[in-house]
C-alpha atoms as a PDB file:
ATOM      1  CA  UNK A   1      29.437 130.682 113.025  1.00  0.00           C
ATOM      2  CA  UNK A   2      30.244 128.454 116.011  1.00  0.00           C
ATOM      3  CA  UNK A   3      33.931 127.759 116.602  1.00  0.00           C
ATOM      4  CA  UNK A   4      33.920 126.216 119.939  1.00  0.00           C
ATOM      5  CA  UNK A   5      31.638 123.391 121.496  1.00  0.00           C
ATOM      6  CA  UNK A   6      28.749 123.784 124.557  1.00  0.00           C
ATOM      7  CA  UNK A   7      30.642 121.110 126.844  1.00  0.00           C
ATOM      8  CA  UNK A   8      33.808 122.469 128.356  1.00  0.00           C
ATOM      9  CA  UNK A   9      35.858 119.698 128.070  1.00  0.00           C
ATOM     10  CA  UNK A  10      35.682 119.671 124.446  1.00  0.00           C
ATOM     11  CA  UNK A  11      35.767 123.456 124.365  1.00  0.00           C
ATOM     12  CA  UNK A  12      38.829 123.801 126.246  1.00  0.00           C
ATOM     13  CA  UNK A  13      40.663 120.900 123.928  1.00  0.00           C
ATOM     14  CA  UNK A  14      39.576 122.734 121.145  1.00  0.00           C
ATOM     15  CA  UNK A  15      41.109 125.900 122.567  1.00  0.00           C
ATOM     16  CA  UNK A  16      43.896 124.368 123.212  1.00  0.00           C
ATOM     17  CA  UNK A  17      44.911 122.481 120.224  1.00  0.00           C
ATOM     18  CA  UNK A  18      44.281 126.508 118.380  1.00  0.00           C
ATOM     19  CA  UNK A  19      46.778 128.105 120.270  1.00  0.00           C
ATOM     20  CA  UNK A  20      48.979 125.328 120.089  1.00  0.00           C
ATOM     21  CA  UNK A  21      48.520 125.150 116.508  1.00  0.00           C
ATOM     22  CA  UNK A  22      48.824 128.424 116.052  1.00  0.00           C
ATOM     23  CA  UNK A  23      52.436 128.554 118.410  1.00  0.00           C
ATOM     24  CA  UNK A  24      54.095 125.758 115.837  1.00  0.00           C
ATOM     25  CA  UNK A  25      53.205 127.950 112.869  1.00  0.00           C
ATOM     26  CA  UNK A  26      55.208 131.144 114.175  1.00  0.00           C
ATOM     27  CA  UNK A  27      57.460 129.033 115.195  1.00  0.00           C
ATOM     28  CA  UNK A  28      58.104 127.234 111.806  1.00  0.00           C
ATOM     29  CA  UNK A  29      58.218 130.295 110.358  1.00  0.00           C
ATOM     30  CA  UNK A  30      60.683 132.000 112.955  1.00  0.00           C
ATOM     31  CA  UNK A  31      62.778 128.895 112.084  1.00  0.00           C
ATOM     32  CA  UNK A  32      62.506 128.919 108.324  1.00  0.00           C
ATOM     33  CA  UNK A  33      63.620 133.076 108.902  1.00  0.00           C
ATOM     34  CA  UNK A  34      66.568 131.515 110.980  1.00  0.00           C
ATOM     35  CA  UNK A  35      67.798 129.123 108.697  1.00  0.00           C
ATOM     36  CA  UNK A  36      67.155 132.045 105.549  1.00  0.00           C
ATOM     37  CA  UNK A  37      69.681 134.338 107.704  1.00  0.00           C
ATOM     38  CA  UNK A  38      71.900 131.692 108.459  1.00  0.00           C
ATOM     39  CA  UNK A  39      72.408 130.402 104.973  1.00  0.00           C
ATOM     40  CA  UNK A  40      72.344 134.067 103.521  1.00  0.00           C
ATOM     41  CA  UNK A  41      75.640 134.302 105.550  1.00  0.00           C
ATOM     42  CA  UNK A  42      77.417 132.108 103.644  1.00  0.00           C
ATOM     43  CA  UNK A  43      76.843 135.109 100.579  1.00  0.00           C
ATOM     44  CA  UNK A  44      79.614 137.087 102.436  1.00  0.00           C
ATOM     45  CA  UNK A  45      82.682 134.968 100.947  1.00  0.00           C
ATOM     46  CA  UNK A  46      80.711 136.037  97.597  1.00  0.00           C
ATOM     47  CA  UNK A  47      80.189 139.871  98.255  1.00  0.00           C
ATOM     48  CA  UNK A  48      84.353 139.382  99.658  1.00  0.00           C
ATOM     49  CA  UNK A  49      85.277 137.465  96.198  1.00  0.00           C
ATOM     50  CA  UNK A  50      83.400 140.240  94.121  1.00  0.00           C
ATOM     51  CA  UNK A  51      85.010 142.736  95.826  1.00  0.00           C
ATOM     52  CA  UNK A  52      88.653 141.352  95.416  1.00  0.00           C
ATOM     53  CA  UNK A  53      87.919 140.747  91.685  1.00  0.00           C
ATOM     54  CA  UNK A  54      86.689 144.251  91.227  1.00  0.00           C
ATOM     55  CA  UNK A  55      89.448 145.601  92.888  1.00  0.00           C
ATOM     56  CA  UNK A  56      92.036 143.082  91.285  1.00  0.00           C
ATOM     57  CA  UNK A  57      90.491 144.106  87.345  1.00  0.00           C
ATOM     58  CA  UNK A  58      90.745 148.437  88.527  1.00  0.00           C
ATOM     59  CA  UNK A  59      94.238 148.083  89.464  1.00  0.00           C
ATOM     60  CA  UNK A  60      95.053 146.451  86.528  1.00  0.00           C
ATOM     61  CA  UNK A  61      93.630 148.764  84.601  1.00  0.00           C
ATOM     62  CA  UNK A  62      94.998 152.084  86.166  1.00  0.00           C
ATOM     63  CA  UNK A  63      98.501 150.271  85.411  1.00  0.00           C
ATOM     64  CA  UNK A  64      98.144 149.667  82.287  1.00  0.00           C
ATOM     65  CA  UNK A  65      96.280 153.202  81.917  1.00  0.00           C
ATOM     66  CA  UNK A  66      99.814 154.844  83.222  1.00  0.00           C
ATOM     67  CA  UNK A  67     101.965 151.980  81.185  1.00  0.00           C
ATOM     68  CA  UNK A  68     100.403 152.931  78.162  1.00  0.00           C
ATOM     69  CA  UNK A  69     102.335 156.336  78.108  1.00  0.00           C
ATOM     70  CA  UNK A  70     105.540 154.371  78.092  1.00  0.00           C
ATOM     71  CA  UNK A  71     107.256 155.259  74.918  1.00  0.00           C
ATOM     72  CA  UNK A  72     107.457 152.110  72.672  1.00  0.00           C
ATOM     73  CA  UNK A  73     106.850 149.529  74.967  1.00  0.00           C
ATOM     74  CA  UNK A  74     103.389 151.426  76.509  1.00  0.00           C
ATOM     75  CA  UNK A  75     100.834 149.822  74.147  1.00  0.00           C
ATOM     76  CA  UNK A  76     102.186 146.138  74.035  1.00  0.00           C
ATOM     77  CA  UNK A  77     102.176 146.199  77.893  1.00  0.00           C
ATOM     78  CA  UNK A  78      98.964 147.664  78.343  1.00  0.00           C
ATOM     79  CA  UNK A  79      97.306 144.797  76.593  1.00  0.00           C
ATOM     80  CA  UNK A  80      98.778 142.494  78.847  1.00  0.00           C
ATOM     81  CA  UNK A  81      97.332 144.337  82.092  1.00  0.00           C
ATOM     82  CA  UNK A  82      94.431 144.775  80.092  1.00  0.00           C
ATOM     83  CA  UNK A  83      94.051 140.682  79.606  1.00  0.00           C
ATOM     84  CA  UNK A  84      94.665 139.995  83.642  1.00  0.00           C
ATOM     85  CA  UNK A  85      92.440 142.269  84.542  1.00  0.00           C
ATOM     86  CA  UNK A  86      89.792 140.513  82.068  1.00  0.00           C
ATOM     87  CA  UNK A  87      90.398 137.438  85.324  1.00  0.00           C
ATOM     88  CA  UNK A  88      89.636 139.947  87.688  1.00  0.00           C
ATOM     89  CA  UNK A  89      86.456 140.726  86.417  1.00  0.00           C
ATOM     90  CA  UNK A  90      85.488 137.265  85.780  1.00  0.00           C
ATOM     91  CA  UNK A  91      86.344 136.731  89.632  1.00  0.00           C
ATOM     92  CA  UNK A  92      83.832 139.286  90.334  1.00  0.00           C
ATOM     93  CA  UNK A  93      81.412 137.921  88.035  1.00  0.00           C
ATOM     94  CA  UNK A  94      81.630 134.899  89.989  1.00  0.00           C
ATOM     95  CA  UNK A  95      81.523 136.224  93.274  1.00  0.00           C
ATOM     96  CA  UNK A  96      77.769 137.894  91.912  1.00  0.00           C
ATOM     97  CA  UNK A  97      77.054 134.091  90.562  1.00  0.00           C
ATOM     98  CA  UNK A  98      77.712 132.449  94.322  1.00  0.00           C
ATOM     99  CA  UNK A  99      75.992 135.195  96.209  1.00  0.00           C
ATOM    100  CA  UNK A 100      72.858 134.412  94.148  1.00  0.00           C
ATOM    101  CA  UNK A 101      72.734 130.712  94.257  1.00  0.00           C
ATOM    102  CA  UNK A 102      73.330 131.502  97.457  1.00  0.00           C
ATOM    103  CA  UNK A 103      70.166 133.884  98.133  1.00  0.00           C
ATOM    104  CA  UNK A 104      68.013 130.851  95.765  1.00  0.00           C
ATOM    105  CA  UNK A 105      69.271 128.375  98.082  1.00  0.00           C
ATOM    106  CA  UNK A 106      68.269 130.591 101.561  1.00  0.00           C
ATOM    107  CA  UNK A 107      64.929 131.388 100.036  1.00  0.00           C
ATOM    108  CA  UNK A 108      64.358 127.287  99.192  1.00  0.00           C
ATOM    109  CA  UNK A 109      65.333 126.176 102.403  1.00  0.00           C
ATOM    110  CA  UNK A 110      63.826 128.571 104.558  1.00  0.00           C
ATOM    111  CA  UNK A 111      60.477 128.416 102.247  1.00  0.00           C
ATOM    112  CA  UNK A 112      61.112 124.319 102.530  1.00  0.00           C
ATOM    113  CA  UNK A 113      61.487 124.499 106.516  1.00  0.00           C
ATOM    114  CA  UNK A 114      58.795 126.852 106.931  1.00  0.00           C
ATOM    115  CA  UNK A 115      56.220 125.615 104.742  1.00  0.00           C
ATOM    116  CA  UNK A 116      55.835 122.025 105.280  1.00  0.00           C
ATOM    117  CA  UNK A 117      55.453 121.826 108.822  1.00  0.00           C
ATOM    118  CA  UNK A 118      52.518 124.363 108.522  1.00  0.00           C
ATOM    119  CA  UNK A 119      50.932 122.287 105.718  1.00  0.00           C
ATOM    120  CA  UNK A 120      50.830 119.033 108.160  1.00  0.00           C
ATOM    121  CA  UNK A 121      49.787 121.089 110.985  1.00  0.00           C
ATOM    122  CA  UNK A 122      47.047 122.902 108.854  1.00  0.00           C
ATOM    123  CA  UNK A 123      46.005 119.139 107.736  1.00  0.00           C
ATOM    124  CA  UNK A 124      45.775 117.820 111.323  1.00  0.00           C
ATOM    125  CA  UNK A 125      44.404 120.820 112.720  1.00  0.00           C
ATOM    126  CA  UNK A 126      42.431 123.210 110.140  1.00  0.00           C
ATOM    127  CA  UNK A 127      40.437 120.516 108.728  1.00  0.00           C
ATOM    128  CA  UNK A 128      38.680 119.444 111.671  1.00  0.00           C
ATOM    129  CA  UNK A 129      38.291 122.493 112.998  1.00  0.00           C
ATOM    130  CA  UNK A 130      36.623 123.557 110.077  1.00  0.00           C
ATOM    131  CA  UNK A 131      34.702 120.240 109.699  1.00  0.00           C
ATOM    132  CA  UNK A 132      33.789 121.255 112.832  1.00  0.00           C
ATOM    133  CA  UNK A 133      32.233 124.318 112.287  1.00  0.00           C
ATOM    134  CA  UNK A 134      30.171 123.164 109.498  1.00  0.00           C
ATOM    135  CA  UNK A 135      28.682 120.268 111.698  1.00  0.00           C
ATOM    136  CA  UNK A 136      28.011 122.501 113.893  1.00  0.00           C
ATOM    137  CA  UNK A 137      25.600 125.385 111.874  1.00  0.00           C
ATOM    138  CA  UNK A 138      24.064 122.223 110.396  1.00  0.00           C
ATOM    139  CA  UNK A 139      23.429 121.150 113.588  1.00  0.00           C
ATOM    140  CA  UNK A 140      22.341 124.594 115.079  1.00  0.00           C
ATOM    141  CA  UNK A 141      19.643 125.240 111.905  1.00  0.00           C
ATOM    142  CA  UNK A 142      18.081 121.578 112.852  1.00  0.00           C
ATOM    143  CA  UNK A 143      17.245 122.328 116.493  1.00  0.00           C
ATOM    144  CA  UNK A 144      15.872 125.604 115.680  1.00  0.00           C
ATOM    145  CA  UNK A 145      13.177 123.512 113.539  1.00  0.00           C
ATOM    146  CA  UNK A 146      11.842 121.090 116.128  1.00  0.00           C
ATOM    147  CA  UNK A 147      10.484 118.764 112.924  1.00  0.00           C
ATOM    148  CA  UNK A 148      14.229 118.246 112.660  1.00  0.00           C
ATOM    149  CA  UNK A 149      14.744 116.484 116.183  1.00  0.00           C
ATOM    150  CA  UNK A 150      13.295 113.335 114.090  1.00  0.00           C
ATOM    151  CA  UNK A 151      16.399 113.594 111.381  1.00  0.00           C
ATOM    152  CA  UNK A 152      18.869 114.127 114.064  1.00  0.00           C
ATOM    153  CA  UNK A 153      17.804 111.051 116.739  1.00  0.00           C
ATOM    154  CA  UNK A 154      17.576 109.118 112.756  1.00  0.00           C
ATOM    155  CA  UNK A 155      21.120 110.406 112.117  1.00  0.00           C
ATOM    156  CA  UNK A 156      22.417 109.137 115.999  1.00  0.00           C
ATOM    157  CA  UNK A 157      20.614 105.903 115.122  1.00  0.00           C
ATOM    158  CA  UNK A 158      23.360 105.487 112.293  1.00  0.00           C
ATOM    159  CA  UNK A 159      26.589 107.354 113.580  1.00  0.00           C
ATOM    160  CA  UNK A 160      26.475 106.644 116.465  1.00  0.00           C
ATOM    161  CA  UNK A 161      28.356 104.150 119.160  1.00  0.00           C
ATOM    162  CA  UNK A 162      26.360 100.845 120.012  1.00  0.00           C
ATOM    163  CA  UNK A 163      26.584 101.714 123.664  1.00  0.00           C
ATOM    164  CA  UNK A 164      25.705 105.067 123.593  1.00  0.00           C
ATOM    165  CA  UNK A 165      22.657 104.464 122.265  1.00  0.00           C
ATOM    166  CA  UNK A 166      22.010 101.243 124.609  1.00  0.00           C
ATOM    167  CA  UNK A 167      22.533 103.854 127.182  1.00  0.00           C
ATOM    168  CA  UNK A 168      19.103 105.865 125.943  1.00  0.00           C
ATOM    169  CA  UNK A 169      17.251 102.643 125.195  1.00  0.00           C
ATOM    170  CA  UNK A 170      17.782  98.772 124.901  1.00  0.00           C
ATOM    171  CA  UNK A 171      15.413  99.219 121.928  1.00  0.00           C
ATOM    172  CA  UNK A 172      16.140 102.600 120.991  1.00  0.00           C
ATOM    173  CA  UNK A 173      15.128 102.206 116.888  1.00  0.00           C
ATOM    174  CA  UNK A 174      12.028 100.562 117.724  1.00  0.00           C
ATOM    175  CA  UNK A 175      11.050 103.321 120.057  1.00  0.00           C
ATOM    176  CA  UNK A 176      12.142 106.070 117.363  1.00  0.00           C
ATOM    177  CA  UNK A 177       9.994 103.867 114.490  1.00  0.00           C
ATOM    178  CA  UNK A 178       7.033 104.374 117.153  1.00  0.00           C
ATOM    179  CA  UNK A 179       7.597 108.355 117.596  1.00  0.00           C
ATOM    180  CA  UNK A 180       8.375 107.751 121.303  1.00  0.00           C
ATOM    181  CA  UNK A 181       9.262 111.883 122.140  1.00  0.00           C
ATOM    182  CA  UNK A 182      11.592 111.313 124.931  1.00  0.00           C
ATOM    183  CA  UNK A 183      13.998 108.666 122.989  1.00  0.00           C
ATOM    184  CA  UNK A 184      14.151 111.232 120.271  1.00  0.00           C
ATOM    185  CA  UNK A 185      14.719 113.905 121.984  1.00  0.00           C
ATOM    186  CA  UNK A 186      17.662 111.598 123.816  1.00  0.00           C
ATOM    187  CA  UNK A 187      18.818 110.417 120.312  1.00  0.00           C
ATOM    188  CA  UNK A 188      18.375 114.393 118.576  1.00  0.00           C
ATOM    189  CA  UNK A 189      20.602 115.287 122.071  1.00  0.00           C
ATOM    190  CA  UNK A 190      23.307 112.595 121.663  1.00  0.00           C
ATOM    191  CA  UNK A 191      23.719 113.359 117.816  1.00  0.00           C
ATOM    192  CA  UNK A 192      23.968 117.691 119.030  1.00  0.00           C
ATOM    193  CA  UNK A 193      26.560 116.471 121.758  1.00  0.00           C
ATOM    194  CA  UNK A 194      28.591 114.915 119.158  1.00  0.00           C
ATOM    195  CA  UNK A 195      28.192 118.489 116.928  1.00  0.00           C
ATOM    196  CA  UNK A 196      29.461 120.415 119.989  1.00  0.00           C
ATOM    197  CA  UNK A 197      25.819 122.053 120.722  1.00  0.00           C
ATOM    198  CA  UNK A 198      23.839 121.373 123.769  1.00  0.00           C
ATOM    199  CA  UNK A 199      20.179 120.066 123.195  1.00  0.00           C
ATOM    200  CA  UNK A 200      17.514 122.730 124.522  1.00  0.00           C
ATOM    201  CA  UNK A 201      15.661 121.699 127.727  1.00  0.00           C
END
């Protein structure tokens, strides 16, 4: 598998645009991490809320517990402290509610921030790189069967620039047609260059 061209100048863009590729995707995902902490902070005032409810709903308990002893009044009140505490532990319950909307909403975002940039930068990078690659080992298994040099200068004749092949020849298909060797060795060459592989001399 080839990853990188012959020609240096394409080789070293190639390089290039990996590792910068490959620095935005940590550094979507050290941002997505961020923004997960940052929003999981906010679950703090829930874990405090819980807390006070839990806290509110035991006290009211353990004085209603000791109430309850109180001779003829002790029952009556106790039902009372039991009923307020009843708001303390629906405090707490809601404290337990915000902290995990709050965790669904840090694990969206931080998914959401991390994930989309690395889908456009997998788009604009991945695909020709693997695109690449395949051009490339097509390329490779056609100039190790010299019968092929004919398919490649055919394929320059077709994908390739105007110019570029005015460079070889003014009347570069009409020397391919007539099995001129050096045009298509020129035209298999130009077609390679364009793969990233450097014709053999």
């Amino acid at each position: 598998m080839k990853l990188y061209s012959d020609f240096p100048a394409r080789r070293i863009r190639q390089f290039t645009g990996d590792i910068v590729a490959l620095a935005l995707i940590t550094v979507s995902i050290l941002v997505g991490v961020w923004v997960h902490s940052l929003v999981m902070e906010l679950a703090t005032f829930g874990v405090q809320v819980e807390n006070a409810g839990e806290g509110f709903s035991e006290t009211l308990t353990d004085v209603g517990d000791k109430v309850a002893v109180v001779p003829f009044l002790g029952n009556g009140v106790q039902s009372l402290f039991d009923d307020a505490s009843d708001a303390g532990t629906n405090l707490a319950d809601a404290g337990r509610s915000g902290q995990e909307a709050i965790h669904n909403l840090a694990i969206g975002l931080g998914s959401a921030i991390a994930v989309l940039p690395i889908i456009i930068i997998l788009a604009l990078w991945l695909i020709p790189r693997i695109r690449f690659v395949r051009r490339a080992r097509v390329a490779t298994q056609l100039l190790s069967d010299a019968a092929s040099l004919d398919l490649l200068a055919l394929r320059a004749l077709t994908t390739q620039k105007f110019s570029a092949l005015n460079a070889i020849s003014p009347a570069a298909a009409a020397d391919w047609r007539r099995g001129d060797a050096a045009t298509i060795m020129s035209l298999a060459a130009l077609e390679l260059k364009s793969s990233g592989i450097r014709a053999r001399s």
